[in-house]
PDB file of N, CA and C in Angstrom:
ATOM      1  N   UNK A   1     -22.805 -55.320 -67.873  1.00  0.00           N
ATOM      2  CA  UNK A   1     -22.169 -55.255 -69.174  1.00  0.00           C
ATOM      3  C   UNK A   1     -20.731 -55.757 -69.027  1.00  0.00           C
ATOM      4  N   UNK A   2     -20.470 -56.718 -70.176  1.00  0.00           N
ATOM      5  CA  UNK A   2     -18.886 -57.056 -70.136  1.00  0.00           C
ATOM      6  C   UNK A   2     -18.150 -56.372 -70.880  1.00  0.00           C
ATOM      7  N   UNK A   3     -16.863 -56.069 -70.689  1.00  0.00           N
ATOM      8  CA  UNK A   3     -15.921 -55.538 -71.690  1.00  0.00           C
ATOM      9  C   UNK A   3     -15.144 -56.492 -72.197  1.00  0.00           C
ATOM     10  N   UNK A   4     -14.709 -56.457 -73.522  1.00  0.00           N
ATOM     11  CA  UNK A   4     -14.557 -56.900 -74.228  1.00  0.00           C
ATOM     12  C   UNK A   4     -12.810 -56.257 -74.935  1.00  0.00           C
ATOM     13  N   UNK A   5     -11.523 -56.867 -74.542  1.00  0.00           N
ATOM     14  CA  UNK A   5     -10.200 -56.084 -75.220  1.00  0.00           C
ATOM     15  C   UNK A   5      -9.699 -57.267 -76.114  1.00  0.00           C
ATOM     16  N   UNK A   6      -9.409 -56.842 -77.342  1.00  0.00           N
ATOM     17  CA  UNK A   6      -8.795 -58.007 -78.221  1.00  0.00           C
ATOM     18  C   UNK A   6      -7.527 -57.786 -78.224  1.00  0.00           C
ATOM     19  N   UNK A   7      -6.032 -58.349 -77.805  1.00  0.00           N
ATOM     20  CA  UNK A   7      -5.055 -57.830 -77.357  1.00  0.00           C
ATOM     21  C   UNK A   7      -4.221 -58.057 -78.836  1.00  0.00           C
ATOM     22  N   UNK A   8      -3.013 -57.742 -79.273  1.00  0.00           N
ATOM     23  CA  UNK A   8      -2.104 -57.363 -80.458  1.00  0.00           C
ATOM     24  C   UNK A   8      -2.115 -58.942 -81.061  1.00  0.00           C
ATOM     25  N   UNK A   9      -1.981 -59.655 -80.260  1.00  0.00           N
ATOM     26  CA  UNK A   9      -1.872 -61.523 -80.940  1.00  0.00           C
ATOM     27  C   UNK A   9      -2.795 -61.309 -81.817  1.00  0.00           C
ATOM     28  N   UNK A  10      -4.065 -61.036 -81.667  1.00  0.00           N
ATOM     29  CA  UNK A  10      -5.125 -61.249 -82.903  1.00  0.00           C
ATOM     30  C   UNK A  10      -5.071 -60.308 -83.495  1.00  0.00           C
ATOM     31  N   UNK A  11      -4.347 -60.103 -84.195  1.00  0.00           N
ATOM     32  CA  UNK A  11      -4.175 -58.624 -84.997  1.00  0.00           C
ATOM     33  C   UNK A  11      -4.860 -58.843 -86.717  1.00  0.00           C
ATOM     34  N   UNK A  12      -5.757 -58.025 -87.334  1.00  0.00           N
ATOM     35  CA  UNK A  12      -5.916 -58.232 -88.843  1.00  0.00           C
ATOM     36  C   UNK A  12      -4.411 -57.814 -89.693  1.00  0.00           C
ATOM     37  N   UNK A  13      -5.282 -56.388 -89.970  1.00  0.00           N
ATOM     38  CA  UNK A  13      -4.150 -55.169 -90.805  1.00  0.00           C
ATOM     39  C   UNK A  13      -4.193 -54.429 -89.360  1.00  0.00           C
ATOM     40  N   UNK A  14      -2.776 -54.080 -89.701  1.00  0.00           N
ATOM     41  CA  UNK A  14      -2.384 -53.162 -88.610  1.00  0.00           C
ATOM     42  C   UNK A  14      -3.444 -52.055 -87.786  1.00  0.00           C
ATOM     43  N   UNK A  15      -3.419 -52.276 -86.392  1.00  0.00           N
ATOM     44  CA  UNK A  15      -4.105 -51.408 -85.668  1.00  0.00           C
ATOM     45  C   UNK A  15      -6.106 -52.158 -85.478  1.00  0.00           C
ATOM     46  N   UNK A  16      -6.455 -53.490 -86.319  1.00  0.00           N
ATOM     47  CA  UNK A  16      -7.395 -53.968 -85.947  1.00  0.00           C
ATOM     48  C   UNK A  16      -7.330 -55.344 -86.006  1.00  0.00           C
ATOM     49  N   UNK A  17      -8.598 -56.191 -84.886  1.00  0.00           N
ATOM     50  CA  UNK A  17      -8.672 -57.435 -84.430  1.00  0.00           C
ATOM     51  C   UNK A  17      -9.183 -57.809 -85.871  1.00  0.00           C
ATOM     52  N   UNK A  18      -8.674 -59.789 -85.761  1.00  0.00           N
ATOM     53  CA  UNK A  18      -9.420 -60.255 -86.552  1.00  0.00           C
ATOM     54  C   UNK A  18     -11.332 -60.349 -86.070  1.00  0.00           C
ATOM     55  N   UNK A  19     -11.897 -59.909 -87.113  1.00  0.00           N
ATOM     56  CA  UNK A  19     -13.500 -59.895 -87.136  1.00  0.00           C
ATOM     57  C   UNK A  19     -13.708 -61.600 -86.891  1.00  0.00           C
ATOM     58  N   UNK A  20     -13.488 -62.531 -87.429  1.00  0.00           N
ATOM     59  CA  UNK A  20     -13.778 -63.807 -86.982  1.00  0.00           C
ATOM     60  C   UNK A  20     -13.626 -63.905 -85.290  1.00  0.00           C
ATOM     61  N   UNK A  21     -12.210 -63.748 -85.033  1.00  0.00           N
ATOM     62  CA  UNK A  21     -12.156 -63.562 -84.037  1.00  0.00           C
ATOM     63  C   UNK A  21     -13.216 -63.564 -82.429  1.00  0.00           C
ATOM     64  N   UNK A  22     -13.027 -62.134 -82.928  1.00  0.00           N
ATOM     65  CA  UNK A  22     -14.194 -61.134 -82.268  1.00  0.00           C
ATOM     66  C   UNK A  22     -15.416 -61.945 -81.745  1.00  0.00           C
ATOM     67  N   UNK A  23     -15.858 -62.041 -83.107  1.00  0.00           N
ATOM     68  CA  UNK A  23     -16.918 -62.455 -83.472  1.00  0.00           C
ATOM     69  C   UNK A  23     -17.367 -63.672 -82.979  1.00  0.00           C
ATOM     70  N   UNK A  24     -16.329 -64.448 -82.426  1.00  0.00           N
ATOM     71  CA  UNK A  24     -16.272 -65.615 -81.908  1.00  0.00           C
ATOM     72  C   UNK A  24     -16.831 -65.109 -80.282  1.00  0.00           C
ATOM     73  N   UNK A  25     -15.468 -64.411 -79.741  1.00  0.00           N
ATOM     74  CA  UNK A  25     -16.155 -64.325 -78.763  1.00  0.00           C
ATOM     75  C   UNK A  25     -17.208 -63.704 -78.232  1.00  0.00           C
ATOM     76  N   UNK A  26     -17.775 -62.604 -78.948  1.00  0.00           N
ATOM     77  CA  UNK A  26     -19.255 -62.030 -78.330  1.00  0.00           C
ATOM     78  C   UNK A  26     -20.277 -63.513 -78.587  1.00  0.00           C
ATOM     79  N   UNK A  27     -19.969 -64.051 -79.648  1.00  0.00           N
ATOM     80  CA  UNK A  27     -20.987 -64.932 -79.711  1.00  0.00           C
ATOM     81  C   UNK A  27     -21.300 -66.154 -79.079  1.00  0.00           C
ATOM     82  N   UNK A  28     -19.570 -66.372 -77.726  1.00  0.00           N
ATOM     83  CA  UNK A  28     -19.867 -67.270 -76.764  1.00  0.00           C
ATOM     84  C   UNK A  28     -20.276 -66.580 -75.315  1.00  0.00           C
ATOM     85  N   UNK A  29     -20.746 -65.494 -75.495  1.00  0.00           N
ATOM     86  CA  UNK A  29     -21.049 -64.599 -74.405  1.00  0.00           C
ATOM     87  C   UNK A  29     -22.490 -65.217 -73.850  1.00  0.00           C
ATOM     88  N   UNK A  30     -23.311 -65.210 -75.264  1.00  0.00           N
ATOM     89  CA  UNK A  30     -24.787 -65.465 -75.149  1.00  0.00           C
ATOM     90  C   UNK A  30     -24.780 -66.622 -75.146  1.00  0.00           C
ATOM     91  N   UNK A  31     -26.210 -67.861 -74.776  1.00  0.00           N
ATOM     92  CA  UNK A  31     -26.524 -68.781 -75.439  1.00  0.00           C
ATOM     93  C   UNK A  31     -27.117 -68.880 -76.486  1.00  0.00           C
ATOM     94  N   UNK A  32     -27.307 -70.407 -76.996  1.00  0.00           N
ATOM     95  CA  UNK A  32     -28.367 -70.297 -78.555  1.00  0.00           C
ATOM     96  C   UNK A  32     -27.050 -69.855 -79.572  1.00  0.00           C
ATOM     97  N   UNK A  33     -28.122 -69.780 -80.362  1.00  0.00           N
ATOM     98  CA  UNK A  33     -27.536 -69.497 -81.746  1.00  0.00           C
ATOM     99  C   UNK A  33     -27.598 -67.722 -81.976  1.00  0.00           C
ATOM    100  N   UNK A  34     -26.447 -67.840 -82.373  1.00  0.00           N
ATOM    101  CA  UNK A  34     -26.291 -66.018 -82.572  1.00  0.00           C
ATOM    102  C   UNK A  34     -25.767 -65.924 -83.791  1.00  0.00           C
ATOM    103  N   UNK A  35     -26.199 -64.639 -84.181  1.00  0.00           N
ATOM    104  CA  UNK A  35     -25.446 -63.942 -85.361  1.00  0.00           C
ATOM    105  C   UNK A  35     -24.622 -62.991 -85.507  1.00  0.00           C
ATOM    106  N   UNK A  36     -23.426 -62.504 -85.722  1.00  0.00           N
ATOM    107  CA  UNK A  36     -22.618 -61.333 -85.213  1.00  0.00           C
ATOM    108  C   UNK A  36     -22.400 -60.862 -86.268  1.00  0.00           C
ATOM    109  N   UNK A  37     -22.745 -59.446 -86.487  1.00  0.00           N
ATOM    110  CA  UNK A  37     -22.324 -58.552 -87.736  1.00  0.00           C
ATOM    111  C   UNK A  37     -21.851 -57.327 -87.373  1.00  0.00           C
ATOM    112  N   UNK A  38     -20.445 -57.179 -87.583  1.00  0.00           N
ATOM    113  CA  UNK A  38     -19.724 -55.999 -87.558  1.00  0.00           C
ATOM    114  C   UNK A  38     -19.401 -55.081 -88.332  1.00  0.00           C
ATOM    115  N   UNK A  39     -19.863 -53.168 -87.935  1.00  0.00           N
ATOM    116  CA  UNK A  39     -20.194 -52.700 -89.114  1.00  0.00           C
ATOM    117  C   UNK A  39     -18.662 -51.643 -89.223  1.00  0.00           C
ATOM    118  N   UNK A  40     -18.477 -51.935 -88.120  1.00  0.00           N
ATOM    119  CA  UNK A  40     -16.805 -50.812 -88.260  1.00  0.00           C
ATOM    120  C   UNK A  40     -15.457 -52.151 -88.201  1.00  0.00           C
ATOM    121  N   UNK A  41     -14.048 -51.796 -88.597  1.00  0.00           N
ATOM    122  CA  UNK A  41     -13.324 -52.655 -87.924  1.00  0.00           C
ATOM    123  C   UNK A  41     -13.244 -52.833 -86.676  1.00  0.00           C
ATOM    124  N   UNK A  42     -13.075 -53.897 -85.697  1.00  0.00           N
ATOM    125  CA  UNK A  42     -12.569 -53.499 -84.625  1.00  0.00           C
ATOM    126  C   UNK A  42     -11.523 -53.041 -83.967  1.00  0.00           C
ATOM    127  N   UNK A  43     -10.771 -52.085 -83.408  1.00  0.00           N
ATOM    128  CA  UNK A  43      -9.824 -51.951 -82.872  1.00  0.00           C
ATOM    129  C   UNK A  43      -9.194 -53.042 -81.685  1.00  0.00           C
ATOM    130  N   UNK A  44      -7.585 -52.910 -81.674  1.00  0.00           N
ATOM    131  CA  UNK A  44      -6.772 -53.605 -81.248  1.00  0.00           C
ATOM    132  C   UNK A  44      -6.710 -52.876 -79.763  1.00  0.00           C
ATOM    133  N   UNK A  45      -6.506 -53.406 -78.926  1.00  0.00           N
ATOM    134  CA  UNK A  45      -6.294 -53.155 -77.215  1.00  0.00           C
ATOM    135  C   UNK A  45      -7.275 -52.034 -76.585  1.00  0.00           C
ATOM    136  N   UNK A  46      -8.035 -52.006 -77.348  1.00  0.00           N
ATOM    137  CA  UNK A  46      -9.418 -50.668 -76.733  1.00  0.00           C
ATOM    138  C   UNK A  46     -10.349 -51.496 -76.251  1.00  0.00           C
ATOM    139  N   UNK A  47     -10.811 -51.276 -75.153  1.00  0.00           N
ATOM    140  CA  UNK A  47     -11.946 -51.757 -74.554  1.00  0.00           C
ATOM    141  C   UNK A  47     -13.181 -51.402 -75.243  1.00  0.00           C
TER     142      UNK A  47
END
């Protein structure tokens, strides 16, 4: 399993990552075509 920290640069609203972001990178984790749907915000510097 990888961990995954989105550090303060990508910040949305205060205290969470941008979801594009994110979303970018889990989805260069895998190959193929992926779909990423996030159901909470993500938090900023939490693993």
């Amino acid at each position: 399993m990888t961990t995954i920290t989105v550090g303060p640069a990508f910040h949305g609203i205060q205290g969470v990552a941008y979801g594009g972001y994110l979303a970018g990178l889990l989805a260069q984790r895998y190959p193929g075509s992926r779909q990423v749907t996030l159901h909470l915000p993500p938090p900023l510097s939490t693993p």
